[in-house]
Protein backbone atom coordinates (compact mmCIF):
# COMPACT_ATOMS: atom_id res chain seq x y z
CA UNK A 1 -13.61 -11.73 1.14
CA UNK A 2 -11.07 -11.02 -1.41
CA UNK A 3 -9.03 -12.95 -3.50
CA UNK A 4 -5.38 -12.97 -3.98
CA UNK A 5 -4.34 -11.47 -7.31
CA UNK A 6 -1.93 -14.09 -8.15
CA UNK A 7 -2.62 -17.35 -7.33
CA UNK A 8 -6.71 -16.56 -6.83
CA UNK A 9 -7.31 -18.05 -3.33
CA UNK A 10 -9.11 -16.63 -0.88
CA UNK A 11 -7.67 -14.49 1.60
CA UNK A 12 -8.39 -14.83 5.50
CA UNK A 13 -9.23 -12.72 7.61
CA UNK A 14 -6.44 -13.21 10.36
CA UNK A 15 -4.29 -12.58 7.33
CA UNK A 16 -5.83 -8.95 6.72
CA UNK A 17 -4.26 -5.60 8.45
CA UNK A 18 -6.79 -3.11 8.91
CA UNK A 19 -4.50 0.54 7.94
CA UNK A 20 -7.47 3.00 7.50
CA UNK A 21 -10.89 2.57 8.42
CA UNK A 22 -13.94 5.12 7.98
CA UNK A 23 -17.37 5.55 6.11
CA UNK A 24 -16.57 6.26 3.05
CA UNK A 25 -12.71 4.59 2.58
CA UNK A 26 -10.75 1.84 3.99
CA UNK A 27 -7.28 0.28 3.27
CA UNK A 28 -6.48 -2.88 3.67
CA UNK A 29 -3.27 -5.08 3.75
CA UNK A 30 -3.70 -8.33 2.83
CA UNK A 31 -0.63 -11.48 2.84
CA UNK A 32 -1.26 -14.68 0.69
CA UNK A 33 -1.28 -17.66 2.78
CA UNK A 34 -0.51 -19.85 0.10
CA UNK A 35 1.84 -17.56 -2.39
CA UNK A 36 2.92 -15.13 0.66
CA UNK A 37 2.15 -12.25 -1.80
CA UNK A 38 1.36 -9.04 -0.43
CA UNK A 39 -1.49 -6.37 -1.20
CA UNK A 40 -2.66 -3.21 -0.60
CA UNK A 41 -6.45 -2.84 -1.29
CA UNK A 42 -8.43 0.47 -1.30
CA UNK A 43 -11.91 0.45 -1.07
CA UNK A 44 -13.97 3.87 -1.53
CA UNK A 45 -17.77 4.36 -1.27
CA UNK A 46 -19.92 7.37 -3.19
CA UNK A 47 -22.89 7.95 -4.71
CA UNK A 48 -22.37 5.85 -7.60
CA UNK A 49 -21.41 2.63 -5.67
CA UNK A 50 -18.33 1.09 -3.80
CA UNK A 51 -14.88 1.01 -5.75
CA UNK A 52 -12.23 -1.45 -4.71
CA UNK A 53 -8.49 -1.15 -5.92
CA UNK A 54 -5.78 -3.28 -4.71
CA UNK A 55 -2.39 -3.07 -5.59
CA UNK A 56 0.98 -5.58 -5.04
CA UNK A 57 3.30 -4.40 -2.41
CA UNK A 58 6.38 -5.73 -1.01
CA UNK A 59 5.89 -3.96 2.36
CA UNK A 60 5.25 -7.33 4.77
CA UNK A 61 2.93 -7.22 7.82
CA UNK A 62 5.67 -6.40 10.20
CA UNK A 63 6.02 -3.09 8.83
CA UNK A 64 3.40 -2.00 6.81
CA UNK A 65 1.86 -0.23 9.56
CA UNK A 66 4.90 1.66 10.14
CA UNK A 67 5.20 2.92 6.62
CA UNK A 68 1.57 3.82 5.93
CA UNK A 69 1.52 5.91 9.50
CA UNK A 70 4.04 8.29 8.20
CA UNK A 71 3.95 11.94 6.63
CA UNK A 72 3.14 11.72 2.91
CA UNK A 73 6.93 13.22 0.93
CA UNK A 74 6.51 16.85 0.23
CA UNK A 75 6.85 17.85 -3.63
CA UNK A 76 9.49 20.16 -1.78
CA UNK A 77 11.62 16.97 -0.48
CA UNK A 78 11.46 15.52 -3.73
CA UNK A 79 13.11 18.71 -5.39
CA UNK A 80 15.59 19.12 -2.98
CA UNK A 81 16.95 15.20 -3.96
CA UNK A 82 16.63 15.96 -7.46
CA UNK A 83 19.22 19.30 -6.68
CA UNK A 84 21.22 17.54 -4.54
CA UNK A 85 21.83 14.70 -7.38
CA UNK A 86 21.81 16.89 -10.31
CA UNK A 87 24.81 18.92 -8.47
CA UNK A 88 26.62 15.77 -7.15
CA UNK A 89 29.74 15.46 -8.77
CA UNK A 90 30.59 12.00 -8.92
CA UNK A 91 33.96 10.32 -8.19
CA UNK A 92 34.79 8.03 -11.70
C-alpha cells in the first residue's frame, strides 16, 4: 500500500476510493487518516514496467467521485471565459 506524501504513514485501504479501474490504468483517491490529506494517485502499466503518480488534491471523499465522473472542459469553454473576461468592462 501507499504512503501518504506528507506525513509518510501508511494509507488503508477503507480509506482508498477506487475512480478508474482497468488493465493497464487505475486512479485512486486516497485520505490521510492521521494528517486528513488528500491524494490522487495514477498508476499506468506498459511494456517498460508500472508507473505510479500521485498528486495532492483538496477534493474530499464526499465528492471526488462527483468531480472525476464529469466531461473533461473543452479548449472551446476555456476560450469562451477568456472572451467573456477580456470584454468585461468592469465597474471601478
Amino acid at each position: 500500500m501507499a504512503k501518504c506524501p506528507v506525513c509518510e504513514k501508511k494509507y488503508k485501504k477503507e480509506n482508498a476510493i477506487v475512480l478508474e479501474a482497468g488493465q493497464k490504468r487505475n486512479t485512486v483517491h486516497f485520505t490521510c487518516e492521521v494528517c486528513q490529506m488528500a491524494s490522487l494517485v495514477f498508476v499506468s502499466q506498459s511494456q517498460a514496467g508500472t508507473v505510479g503518480v500521485g498528486i495532492l488534491t483538496d477534493l474530499a471523499k464526499s465528492e471526488v467521485k462527483n468531480v472525476f465522473q464529469k466531461e473533461a472542459i473543452s479548449a472551446d469553454q476555456v476560450l469562451n471565459v477568456h472572451n467573456f473576461f477580456r470584454n468585461y468592462k468592469f465597474i471601478a
